[in-house]
PDB file of N, CA and C in Angstrom:
ATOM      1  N   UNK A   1       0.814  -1.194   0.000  1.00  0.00           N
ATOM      2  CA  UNK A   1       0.000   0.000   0.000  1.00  0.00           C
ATOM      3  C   UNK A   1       0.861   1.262   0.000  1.00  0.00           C
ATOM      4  N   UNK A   2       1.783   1.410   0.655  1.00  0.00           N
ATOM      5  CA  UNK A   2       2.677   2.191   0.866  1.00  0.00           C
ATOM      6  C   UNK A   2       3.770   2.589  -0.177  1.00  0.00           C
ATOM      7  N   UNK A   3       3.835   1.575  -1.576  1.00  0.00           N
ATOM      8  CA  UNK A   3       4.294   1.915  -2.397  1.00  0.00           C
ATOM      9  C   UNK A   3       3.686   2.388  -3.398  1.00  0.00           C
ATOM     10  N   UNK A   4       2.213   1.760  -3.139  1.00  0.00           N
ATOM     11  CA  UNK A   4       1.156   2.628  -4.443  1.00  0.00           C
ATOM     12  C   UNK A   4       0.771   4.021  -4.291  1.00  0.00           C
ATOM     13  N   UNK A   5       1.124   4.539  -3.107  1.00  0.00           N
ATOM     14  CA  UNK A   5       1.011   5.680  -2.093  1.00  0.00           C
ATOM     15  C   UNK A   5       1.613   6.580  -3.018  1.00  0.00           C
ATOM     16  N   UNK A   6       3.018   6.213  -2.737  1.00  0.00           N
ATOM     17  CA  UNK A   6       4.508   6.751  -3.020  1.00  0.00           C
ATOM     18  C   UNK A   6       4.154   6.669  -4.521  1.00  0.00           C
ATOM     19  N   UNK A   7       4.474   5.970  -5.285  1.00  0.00           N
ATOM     20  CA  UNK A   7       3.907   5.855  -6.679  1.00  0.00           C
ATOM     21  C   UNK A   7       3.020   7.058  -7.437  1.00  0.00           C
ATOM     22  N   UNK A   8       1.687   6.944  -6.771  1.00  0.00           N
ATOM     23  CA  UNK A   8       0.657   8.003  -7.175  1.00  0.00           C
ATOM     24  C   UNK A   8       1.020   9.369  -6.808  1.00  0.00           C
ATOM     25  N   UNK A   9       1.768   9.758  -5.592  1.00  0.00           N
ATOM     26  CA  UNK A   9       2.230  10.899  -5.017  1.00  0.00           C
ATOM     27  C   UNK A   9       3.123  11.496  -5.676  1.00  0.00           C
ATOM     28  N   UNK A  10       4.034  10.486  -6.542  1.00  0.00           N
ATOM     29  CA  UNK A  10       5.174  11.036  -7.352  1.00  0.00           C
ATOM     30  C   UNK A  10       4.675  11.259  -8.548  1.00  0.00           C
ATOM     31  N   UNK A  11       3.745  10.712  -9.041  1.00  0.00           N
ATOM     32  CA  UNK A  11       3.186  10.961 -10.831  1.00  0.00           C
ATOM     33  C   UNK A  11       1.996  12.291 -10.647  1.00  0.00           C
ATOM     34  N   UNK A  12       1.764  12.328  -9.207  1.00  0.00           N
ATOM     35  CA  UNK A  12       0.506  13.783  -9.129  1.00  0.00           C
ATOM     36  C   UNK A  12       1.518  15.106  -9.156  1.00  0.00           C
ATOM     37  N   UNK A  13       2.961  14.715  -8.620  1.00  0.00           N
ATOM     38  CA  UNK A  13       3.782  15.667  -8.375  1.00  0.00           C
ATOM     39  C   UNK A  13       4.250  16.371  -9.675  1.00  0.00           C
ATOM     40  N   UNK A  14       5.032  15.160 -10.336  1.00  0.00           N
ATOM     41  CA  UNK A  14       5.388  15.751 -11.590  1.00  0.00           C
ATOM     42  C   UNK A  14       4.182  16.063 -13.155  1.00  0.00           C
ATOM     43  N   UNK A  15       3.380  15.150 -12.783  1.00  0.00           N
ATOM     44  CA  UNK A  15       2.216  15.590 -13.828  1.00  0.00           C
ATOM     45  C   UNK A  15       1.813  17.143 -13.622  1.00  0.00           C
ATOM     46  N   UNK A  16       1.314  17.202 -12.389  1.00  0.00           N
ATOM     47  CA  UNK A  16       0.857  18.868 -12.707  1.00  0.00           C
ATOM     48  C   UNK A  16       1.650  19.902 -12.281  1.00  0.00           C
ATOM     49  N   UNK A  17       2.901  19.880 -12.461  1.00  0.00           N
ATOM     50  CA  UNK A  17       4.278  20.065 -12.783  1.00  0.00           C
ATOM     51  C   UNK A  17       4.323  20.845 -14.239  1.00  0.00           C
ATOM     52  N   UNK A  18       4.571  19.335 -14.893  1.00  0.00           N
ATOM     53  CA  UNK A  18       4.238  19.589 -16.240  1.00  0.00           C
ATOM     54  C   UNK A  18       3.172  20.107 -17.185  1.00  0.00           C
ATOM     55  N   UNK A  19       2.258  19.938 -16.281  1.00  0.00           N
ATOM     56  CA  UNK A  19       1.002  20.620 -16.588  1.00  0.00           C
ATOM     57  C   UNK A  19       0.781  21.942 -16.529  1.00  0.00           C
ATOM     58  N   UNK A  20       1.205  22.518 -15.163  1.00  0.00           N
ATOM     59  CA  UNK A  20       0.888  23.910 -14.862  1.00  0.00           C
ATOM     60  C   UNK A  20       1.993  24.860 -15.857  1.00  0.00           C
ATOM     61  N   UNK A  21       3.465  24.175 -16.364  1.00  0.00           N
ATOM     62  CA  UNK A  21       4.287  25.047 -17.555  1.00  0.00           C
ATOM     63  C   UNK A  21       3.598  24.808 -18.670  1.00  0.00           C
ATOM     64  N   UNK A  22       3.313  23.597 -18.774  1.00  0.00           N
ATOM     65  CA  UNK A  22       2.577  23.319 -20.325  1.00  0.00           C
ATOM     66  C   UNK A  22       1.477  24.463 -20.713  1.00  0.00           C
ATOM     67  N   UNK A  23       0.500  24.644 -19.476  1.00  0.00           N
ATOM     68  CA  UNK A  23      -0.597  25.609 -19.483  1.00  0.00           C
ATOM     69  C   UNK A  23       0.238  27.175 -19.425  1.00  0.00           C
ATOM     70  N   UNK A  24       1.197  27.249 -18.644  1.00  0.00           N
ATOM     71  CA  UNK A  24       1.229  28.408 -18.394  1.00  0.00           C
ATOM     72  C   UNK A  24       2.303  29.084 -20.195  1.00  0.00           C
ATOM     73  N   UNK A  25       2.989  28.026 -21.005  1.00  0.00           N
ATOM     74  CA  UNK A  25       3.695  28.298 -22.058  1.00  0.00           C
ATOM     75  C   UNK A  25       2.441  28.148 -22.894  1.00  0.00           C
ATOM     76  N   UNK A  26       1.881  27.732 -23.126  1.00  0.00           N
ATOM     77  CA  UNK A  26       0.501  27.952 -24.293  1.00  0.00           C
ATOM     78  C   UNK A  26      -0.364  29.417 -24.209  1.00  0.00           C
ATOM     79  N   UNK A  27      -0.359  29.920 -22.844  1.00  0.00           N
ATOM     80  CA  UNK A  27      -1.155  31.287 -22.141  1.00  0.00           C
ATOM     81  C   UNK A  27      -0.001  32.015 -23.076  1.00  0.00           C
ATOM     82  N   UNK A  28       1.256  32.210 -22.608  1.00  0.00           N
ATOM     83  CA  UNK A  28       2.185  33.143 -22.600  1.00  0.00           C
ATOM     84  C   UNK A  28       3.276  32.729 -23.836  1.00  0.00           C
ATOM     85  N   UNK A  29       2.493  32.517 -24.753  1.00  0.00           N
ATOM     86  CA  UNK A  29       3.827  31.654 -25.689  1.00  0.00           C
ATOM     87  C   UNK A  29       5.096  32.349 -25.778  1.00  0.00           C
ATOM     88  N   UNK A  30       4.998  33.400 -25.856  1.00  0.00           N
ATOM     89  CA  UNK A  30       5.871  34.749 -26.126  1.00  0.00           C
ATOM     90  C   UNK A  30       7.034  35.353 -24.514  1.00  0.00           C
ATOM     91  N   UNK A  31       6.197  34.734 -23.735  1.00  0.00           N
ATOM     92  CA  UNK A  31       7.016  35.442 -22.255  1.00  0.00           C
ATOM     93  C   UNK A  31       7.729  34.188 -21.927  1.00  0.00           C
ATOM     94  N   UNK A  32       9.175  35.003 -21.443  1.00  0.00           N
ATOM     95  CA  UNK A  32      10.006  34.102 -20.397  1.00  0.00           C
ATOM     96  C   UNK A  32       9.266  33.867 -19.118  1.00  0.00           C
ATOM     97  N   UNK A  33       9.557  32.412 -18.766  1.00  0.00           N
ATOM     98  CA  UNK A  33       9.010  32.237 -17.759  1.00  0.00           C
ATOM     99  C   UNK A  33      10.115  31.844 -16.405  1.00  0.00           C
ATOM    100  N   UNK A  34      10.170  32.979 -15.761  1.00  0.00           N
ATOM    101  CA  UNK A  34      11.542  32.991 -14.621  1.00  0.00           C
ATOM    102  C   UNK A  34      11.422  31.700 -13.405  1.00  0.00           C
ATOM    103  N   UNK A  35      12.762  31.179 -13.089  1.00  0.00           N
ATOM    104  CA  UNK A  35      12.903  30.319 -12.182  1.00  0.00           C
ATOM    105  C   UNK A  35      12.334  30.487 -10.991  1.00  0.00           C
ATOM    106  N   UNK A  36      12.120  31.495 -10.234  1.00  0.00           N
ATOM    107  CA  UNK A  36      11.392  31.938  -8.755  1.00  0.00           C
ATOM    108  C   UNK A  36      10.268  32.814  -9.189  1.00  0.00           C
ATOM    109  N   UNK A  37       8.742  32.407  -8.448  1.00  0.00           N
ATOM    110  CA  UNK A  37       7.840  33.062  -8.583  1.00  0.00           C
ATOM    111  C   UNK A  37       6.705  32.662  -7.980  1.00  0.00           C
ATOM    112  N   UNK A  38       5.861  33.914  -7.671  1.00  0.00           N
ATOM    113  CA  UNK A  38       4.797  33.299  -6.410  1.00  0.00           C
ATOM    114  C   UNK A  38       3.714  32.866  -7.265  1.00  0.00           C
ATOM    115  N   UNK A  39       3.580  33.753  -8.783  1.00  0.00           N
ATOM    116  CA  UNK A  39       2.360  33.168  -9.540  1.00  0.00           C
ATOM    117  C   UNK A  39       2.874  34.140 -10.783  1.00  0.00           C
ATOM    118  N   UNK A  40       2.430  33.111 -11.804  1.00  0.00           N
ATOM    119  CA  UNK A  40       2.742  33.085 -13.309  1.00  0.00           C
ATOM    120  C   UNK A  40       1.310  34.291 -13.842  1.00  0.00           C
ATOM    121  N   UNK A  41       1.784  36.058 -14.845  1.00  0.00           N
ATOM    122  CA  UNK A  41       1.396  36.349 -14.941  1.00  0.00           C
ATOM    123  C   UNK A  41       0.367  35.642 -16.149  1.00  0.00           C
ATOM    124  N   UNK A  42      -1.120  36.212 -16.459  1.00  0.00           N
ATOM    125  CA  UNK A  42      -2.118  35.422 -17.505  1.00  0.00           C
ATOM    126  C   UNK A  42      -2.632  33.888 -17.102  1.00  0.00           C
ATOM    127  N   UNK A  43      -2.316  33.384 -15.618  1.00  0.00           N
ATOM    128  CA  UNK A  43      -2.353  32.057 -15.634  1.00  0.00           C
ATOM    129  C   UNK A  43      -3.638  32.117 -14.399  1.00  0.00           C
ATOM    130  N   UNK A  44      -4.711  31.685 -15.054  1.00  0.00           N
ATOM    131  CA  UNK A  44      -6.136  31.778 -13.954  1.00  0.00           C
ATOM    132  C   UNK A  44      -5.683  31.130 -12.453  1.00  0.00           C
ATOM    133  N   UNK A  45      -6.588  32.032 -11.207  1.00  0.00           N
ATOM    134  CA  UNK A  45      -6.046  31.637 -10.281  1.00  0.00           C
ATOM    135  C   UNK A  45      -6.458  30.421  -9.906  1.00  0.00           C
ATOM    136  N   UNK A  46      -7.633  29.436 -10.862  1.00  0.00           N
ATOM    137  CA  UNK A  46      -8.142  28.336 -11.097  1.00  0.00           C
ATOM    138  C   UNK A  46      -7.467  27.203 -10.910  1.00  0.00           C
ATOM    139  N   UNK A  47      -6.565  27.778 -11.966  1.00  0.00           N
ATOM    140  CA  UNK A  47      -4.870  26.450 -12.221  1.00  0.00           C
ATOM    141  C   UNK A  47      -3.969  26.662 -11.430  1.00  0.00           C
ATOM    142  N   UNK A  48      -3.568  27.922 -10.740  1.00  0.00           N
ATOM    143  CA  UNK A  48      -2.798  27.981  -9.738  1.00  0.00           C
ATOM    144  C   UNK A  48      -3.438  27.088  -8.850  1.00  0.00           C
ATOM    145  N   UNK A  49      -4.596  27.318  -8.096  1.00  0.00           N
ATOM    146  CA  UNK A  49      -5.148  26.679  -6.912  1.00  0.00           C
ATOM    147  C   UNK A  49      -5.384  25.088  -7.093  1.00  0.00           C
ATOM    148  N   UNK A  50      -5.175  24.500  -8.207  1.00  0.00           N
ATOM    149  CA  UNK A  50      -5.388  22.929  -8.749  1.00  0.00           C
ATOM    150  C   UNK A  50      -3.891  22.479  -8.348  1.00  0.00           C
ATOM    151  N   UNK A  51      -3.342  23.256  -9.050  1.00  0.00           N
ATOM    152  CA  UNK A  51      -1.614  22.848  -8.844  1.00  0.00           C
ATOM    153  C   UNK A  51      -1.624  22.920  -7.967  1.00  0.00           C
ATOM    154  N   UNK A  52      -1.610  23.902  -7.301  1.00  0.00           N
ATOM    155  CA  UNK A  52      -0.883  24.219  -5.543  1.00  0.00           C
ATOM    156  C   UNK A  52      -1.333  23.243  -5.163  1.00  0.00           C
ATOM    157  N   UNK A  53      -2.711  22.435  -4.746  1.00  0.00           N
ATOM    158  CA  UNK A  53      -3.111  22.081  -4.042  1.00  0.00           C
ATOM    159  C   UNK A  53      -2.753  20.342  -3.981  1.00  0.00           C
ATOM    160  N   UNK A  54      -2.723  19.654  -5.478  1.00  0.00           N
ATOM    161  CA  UNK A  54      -2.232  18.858  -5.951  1.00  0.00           C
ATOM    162  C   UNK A  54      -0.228  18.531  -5.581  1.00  0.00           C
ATOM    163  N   UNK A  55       0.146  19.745  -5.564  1.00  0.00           N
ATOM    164  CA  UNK A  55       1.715  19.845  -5.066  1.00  0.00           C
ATOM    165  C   UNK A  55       1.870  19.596  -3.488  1.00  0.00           C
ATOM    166  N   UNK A  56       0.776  19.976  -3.048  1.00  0.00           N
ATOM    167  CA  UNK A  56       0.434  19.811  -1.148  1.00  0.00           C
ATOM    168  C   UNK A  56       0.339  18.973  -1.000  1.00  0.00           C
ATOM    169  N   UNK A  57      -0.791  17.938  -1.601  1.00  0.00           N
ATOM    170  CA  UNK A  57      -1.241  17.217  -1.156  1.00  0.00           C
ATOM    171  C   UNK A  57      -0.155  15.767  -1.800  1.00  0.00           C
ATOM    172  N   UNK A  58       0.937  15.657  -2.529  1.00  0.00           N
ATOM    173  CA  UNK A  58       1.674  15.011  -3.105  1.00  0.00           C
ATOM    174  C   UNK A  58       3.047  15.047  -1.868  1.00  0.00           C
ATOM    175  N   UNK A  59       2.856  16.104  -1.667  1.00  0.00           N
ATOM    176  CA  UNK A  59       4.168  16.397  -0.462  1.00  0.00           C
ATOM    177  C   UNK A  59       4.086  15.654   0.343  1.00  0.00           C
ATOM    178  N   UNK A  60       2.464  15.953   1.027  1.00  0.00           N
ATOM    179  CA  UNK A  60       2.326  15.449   2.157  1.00  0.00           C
ATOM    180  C   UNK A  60       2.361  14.094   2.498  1.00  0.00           C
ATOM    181  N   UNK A  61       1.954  13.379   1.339  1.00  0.00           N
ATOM    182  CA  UNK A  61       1.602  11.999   0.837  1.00  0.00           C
ATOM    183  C   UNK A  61       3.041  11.321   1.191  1.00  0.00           C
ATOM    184  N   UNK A  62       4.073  12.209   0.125  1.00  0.00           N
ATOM    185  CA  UNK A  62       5.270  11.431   0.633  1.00  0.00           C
ATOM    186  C   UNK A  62       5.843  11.753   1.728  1.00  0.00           C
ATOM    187  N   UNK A  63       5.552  12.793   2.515  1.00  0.00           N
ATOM    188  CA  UNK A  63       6.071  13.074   3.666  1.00  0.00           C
ATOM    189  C   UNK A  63       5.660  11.869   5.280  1.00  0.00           C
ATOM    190  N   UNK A  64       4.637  11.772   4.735  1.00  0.00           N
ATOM    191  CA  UNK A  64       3.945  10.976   5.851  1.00  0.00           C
ATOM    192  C   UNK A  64       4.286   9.588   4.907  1.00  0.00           C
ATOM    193  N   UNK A  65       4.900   8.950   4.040  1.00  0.00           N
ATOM    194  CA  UNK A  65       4.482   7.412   3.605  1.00  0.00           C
ATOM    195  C   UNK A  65       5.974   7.051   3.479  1.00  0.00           C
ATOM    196  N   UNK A  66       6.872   8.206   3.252  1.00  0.00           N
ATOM    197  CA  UNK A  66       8.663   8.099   3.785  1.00  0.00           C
ATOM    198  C   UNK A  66       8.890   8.429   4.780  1.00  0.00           C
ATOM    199  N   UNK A  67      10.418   8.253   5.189  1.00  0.00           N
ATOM    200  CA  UNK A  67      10.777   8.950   6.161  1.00  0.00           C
ATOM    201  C   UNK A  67      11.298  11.049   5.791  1.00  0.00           C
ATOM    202  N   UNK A  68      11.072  11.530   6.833  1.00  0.00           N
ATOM    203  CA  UNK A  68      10.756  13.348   6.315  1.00  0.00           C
ATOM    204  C   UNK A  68      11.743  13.672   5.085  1.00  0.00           C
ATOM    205  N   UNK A  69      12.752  13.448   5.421  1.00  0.00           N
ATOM    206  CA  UNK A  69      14.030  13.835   4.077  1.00  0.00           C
ATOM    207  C   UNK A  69      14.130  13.423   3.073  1.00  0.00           C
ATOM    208  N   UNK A  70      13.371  11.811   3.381  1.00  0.00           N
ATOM    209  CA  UNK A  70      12.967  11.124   2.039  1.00  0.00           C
ATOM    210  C   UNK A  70      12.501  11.501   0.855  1.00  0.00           C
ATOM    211  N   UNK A  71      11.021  11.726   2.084  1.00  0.00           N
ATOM    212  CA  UNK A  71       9.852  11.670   1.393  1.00  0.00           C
ATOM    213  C   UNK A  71      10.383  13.349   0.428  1.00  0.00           C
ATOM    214  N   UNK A  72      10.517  14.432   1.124  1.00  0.00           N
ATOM    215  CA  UNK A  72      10.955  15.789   0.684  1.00  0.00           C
ATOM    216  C   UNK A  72      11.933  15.876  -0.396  1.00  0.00           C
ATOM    217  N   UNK A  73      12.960  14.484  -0.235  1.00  0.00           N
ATOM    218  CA  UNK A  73      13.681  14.971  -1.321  1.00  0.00           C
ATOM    219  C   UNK A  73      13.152  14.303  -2.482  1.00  0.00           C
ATOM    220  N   UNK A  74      12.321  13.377  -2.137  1.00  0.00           N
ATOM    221  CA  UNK A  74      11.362  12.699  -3.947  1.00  0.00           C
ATOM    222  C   UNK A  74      10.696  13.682  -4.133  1.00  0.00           C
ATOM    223  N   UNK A  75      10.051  14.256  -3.355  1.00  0.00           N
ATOM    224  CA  UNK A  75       9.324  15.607  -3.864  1.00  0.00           C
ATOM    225  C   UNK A  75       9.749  16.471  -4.778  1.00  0.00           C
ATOM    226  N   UNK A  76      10.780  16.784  -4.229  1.00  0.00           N
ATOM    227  CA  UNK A  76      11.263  17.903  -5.055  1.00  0.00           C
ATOM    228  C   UNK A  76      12.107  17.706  -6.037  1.00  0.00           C
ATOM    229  N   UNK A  77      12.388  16.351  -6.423  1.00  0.00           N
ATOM    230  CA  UNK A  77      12.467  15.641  -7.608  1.00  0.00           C
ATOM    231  C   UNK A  77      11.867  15.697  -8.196  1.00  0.00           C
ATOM    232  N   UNK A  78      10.851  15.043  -8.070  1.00  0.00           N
ATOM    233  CA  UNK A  78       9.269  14.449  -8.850  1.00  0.00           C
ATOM    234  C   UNK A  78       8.850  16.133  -9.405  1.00  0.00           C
ATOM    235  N   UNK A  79       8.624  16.788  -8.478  1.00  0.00           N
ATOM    236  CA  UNK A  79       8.086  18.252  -8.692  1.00  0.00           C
ATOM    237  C   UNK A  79       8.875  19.114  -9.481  1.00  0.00           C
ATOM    238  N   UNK A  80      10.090  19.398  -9.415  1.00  0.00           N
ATOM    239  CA  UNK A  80      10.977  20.560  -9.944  1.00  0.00           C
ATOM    240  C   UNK A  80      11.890  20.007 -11.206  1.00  0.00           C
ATOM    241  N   UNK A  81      12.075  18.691 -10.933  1.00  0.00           N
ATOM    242  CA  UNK A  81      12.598  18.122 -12.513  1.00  0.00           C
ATOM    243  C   UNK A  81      11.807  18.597 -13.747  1.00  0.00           C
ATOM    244  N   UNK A  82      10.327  17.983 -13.942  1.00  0.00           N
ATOM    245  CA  UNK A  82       9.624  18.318 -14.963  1.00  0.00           C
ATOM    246  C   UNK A  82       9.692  19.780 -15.272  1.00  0.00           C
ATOM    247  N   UNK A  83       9.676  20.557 -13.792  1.00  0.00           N
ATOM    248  CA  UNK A  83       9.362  21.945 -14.007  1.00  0.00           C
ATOM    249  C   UNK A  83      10.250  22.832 -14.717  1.00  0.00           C
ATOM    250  N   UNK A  84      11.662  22.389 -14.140  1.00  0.00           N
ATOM    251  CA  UNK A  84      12.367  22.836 -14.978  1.00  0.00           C
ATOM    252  C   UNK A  84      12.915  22.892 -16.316  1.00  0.00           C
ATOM    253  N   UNK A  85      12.816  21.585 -16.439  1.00  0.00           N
ATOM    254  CA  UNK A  85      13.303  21.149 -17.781  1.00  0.00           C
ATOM    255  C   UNK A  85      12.483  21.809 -19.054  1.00  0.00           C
ATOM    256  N   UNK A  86      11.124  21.806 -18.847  1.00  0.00           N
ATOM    257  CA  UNK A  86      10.024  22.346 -19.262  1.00  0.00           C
ATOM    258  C   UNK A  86      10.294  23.602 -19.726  1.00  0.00           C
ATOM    259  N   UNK A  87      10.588  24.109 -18.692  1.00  0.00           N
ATOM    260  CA  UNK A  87      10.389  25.584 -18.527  1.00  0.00           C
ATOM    261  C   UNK A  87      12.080  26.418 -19.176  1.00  0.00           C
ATOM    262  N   UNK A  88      12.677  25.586 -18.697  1.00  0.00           N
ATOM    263  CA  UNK A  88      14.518  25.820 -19.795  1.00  0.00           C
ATOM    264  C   UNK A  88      13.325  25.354 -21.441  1.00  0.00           C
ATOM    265  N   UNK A  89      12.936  24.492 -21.497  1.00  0.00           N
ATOM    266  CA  UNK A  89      12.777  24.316 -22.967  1.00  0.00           C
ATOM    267  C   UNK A  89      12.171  25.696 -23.667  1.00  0.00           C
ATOM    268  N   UNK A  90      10.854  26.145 -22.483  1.00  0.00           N
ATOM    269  CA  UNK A  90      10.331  26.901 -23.412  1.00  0.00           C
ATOM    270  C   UNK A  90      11.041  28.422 -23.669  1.00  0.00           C
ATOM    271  N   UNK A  91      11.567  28.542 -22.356  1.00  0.00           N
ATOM    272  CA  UNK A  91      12.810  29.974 -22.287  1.00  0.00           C
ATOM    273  C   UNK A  91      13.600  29.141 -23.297  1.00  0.00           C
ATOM    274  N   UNK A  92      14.538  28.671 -24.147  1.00  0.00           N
ATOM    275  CA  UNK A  92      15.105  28.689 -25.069  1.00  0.00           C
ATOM    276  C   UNK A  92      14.212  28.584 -26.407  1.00  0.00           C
ATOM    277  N   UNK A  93      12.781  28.678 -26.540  1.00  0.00           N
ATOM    278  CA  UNK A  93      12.199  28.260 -27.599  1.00  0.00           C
ATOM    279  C   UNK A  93      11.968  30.234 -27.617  1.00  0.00           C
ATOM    280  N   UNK A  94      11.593  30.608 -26.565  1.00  0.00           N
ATOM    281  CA  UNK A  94      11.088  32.348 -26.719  1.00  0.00           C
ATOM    282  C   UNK A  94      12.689  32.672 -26.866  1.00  0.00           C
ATOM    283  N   UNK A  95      13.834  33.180 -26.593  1.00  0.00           N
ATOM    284  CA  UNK A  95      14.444  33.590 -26.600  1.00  0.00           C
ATOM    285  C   UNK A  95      15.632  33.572 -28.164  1.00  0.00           C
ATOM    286  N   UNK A  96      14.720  31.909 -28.767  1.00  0.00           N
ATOM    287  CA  UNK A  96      16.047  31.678 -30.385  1.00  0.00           C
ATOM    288  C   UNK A  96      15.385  32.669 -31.237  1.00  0.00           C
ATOM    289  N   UNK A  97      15.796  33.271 -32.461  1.00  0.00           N
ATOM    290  CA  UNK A  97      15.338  34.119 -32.800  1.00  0.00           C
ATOM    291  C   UNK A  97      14.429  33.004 -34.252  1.00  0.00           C
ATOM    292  N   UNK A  98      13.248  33.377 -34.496  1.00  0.00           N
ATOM    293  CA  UNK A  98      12.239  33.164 -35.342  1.00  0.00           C
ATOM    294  C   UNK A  98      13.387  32.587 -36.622  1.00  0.00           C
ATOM    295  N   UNK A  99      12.382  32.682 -37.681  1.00  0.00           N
ATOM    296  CA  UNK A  99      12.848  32.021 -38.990  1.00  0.00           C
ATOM    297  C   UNK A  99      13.308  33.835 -39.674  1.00  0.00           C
ATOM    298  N   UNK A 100      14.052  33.903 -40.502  1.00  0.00           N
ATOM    299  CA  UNK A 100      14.279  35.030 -41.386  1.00  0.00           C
ATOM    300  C   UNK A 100      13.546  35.087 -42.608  1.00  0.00           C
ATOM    301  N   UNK A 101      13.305  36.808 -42.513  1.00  0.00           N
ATOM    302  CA  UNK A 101      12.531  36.916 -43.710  1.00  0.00           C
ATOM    303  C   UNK A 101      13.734  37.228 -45.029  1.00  0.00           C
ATOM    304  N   UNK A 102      13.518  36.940 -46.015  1.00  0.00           N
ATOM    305  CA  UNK A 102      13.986  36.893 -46.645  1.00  0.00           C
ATOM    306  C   UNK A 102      13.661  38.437 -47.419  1.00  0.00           C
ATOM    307  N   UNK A 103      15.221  38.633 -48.075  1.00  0.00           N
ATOM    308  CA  UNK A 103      15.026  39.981 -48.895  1.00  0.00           C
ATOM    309  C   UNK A 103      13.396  40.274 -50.168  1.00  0.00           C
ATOM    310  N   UNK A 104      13.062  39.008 -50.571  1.00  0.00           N
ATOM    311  CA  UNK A 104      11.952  39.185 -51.264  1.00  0.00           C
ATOM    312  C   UNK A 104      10.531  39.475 -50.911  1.00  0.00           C
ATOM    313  N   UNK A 105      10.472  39.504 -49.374  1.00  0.00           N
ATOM    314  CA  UNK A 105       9.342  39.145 -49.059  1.00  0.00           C
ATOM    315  C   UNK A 105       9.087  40.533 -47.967  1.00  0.00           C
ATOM    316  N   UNK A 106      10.424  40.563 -47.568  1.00  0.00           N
ATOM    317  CA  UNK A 106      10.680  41.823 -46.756  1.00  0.00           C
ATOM    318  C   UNK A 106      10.406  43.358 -47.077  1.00  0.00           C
ATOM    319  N   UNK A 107      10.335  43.815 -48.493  1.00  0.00           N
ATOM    320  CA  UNK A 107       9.329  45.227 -48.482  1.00  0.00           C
ATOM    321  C   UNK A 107       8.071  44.859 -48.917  1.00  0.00           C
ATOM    322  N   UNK A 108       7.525  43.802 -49.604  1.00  0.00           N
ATOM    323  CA  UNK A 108       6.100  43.799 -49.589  1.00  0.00           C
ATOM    324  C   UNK A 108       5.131  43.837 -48.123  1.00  0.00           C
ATOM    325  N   UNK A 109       6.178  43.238 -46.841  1.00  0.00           N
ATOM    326  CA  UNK A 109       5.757  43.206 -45.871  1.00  0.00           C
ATOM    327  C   UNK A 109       5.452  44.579 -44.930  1.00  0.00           C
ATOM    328  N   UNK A 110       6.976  45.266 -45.048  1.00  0.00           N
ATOM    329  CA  UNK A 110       6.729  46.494 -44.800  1.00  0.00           C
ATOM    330  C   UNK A 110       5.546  47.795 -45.805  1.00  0.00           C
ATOM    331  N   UNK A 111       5.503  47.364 -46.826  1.00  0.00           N
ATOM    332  CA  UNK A 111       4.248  48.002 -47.564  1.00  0.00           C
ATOM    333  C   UNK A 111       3.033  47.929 -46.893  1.00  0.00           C
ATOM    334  N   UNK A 112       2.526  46.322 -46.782  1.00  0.00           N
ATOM    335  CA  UNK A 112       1.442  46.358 -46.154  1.00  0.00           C
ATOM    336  C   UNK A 112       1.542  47.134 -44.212  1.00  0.00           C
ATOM    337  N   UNK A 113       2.287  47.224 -43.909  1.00  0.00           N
ATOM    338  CA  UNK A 113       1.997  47.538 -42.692  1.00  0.00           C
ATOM    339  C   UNK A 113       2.372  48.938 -42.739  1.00  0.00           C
TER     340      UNK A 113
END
């Protein structure tokens, strides 16, 4: 029981992990999204409060079903791996520069605008 515990606690951790950048890079395709932050601007306080609460209740899960350092440091495995990696992906996807326009295409463009 105690491993299906641990199990489910670690896939709630990193799923809405991955979930809450996934949501929050589709909102903000265009914005960097910084390493420290209390809440992601454009991101309903809906999905904040799903995540948060889902991240609590995953903590706690392993906190109480390991021993404290254990359980805390799968946490923040399970939790901050996805998050980051995610979130480096999409800060290098906003930050490479687009495709180039090419000289032919480049004053008809400026015409129209």
């Amino acid at each position: 029981m105690y491993l299906a515990t641990t199990i489910a606690a670690v896939c709630t951790a990193a799923c809405s992990s991955s979930a809450y950048i996934r949501y929050a890079s589709t909102v903000n395709p265009d914005q960097h999204i910084p390493a420290a932050f209390l809440r992601l601007a454009h991101v309903p306080f809906w999905v904040d409060l799903l995540c948060s609460s889902a991240w609590w209740a995953s903590a706690m899960l392993l906190a109480y079903t390991l021993p404290l350092g254990l359980g805390l440091t799968v946490y923040f495995v399970a939790a901050v791996l996805p998050w980051e990696i995610m979130r480096r992906r999409h800060n290098r996807r906003v930050l490479s520069p687009g495709p180039s326009i090419s000289d032919s295409v480049a004053p008809t463009r400026l015409r129209q605008l």
